[in-house]
Protein backbone atom coordinates (compact mmCIF):
# COMPACT_ATOMS: atom_id res chain seq x y z
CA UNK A 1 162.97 86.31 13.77
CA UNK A 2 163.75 86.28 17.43
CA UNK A 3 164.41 83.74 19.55
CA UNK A 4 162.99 83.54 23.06
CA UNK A 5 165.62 83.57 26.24
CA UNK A 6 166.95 80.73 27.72
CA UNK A 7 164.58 79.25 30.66
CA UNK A 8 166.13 79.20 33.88
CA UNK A 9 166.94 76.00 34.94
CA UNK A 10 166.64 74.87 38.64
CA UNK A 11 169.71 74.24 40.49
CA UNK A 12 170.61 70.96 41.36
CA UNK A 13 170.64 70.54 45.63
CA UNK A 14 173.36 71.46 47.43
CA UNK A 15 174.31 70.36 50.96
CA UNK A 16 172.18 73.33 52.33
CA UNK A 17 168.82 71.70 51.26
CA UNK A 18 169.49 67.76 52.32
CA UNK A 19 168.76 67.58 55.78
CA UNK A 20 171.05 64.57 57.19
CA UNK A 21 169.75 61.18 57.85
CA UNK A 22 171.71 57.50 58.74
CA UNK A 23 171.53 56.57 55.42
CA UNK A 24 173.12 59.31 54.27
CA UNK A 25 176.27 59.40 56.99
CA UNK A 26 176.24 55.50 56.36
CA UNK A 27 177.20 56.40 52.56
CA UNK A 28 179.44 59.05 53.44
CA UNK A 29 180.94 56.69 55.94
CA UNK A 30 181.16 53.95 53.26
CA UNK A 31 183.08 56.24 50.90
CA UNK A 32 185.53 57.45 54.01
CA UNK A 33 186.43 53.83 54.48
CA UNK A 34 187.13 53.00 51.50
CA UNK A 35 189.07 55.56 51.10
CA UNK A 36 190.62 54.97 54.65
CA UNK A 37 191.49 51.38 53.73
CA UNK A 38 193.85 52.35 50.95
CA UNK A 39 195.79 54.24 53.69
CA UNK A 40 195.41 50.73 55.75
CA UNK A 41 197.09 49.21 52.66
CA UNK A 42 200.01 51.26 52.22
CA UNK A 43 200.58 50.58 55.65
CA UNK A 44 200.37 46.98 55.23
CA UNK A 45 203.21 47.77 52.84
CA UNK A 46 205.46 49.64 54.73
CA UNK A 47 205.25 46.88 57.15
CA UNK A 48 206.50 44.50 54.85
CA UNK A 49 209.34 46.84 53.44
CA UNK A 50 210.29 47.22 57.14
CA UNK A 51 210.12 43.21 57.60
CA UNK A 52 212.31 42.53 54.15
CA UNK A 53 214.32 45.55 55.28
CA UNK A 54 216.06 43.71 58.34
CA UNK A 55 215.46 43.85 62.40
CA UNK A 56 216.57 47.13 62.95
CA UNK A 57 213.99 48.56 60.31
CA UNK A 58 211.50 46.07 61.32
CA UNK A 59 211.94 47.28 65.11
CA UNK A 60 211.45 50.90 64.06
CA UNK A 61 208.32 50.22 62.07
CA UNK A 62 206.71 48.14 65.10
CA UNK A 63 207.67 51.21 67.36
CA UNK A 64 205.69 53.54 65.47
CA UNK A 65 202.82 51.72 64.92
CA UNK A 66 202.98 50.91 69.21
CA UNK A 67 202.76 53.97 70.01
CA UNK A 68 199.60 55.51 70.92
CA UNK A 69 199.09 57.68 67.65
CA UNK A 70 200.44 54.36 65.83
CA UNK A 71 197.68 52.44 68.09
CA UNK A 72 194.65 55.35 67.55
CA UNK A 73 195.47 54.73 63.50
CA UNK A 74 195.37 50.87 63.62
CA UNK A 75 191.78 51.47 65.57
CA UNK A 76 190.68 53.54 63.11
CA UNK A 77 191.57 51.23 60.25
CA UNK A 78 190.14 48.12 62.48
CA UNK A 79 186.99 49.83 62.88
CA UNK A 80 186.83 51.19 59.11
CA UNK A 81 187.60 47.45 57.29
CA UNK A 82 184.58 46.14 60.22
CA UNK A 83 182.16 49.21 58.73
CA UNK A 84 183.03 48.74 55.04
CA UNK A 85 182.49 44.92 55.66
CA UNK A 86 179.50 45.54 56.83
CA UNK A 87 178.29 48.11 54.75
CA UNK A 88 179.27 46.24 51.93
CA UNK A 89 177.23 43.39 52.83
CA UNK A 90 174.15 45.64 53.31
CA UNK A 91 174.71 47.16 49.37
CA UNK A 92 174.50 43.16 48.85
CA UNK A 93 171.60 43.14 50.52
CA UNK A 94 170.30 45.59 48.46
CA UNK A 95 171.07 44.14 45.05
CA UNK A 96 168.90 41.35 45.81
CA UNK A 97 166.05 44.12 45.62
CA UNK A 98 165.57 43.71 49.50
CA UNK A 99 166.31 46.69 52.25
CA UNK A 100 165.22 50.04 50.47
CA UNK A 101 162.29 50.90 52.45
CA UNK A 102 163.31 53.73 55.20
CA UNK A 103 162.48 51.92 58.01
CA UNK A 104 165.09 48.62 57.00
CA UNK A 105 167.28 51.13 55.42
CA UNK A 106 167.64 53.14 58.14
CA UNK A 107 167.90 50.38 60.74
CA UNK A 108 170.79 48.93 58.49
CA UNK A 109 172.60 51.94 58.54
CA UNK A 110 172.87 52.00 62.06
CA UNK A 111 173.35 48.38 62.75
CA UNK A 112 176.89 48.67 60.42
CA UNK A 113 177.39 51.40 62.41
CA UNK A 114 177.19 49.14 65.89
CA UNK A 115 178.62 46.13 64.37
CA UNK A 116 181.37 48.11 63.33
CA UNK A 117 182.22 49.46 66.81
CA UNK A 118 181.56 45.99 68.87
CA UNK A 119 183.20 43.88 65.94
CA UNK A 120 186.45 46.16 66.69
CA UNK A 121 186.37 45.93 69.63
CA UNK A 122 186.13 42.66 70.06
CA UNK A 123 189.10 42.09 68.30
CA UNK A 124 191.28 45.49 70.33
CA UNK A 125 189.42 43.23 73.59
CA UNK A 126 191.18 39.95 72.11
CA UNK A 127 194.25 41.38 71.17
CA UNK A 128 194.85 42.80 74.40
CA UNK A 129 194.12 39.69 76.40
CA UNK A 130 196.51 37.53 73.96
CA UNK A 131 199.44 40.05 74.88
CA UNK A 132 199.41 41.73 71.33
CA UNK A 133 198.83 45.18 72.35
């Protein structure tokens, strides 16, 4: 008795065959927040080492993070918390069943993109203003 060959199987897509949409970037942007926030957090940490750590450590942390590359980070990490708030309330969106047709889903994607960018800033624009920066 002999057995027939294994079928070939079809390959599950790769990057080459999706073409990129918003919704797609807006997922991959989701995921690189996240993922961006944890940095944000350890961060948050160090600052409070720093603070429990005495003046002199507390002055060196606040240098750092004044500088411009400390600055261009705590932009990033203002504008990634604003897009995975945002996001985040657009996948609640969508676990009410509401949002999945392309058009809405598409026009979500962007709009977390935009509220992420005037949401930060606003608050850069406030900061500055109050003296912070």
């Amino acid at each position: 008795m002999t057995t027939a060959p294994p079928r070939a199987r079809p390959l599950s897509p790769h990057l080459q065959v999706w073409r990129f949409h918003v919704t797609m970037w807006g997922s991959i942007l989701h995921r690189a927040s996240g993922a961006g926030l944890y940095v944000g957090a350890l961060i948050l940490a160090g600052w409070a080492l720093s603070l429990a750590s005495g003046p002199e450590a507390y002055a060196a942390f606040t240098a750092i993070l004044g500088s411009i590359p400390g600055k261009a980070v705590m932009f990033a990490l203002t504008l990634g918390l604003f897009y995975h708030l945002s996001k985040g309330v657009q996948h609640l969106t969508w676990d009410t069943g509401r949002g999945f047709a392309l058009a809405s889903a598409n026009a979500g994607s962007i709009a977390c993109i935009v509220i992420s960018i005037v949401a930060s800033l606003a608050v850069w624009a406030a900061a500055a203003m109050m003296g912070a920066l």
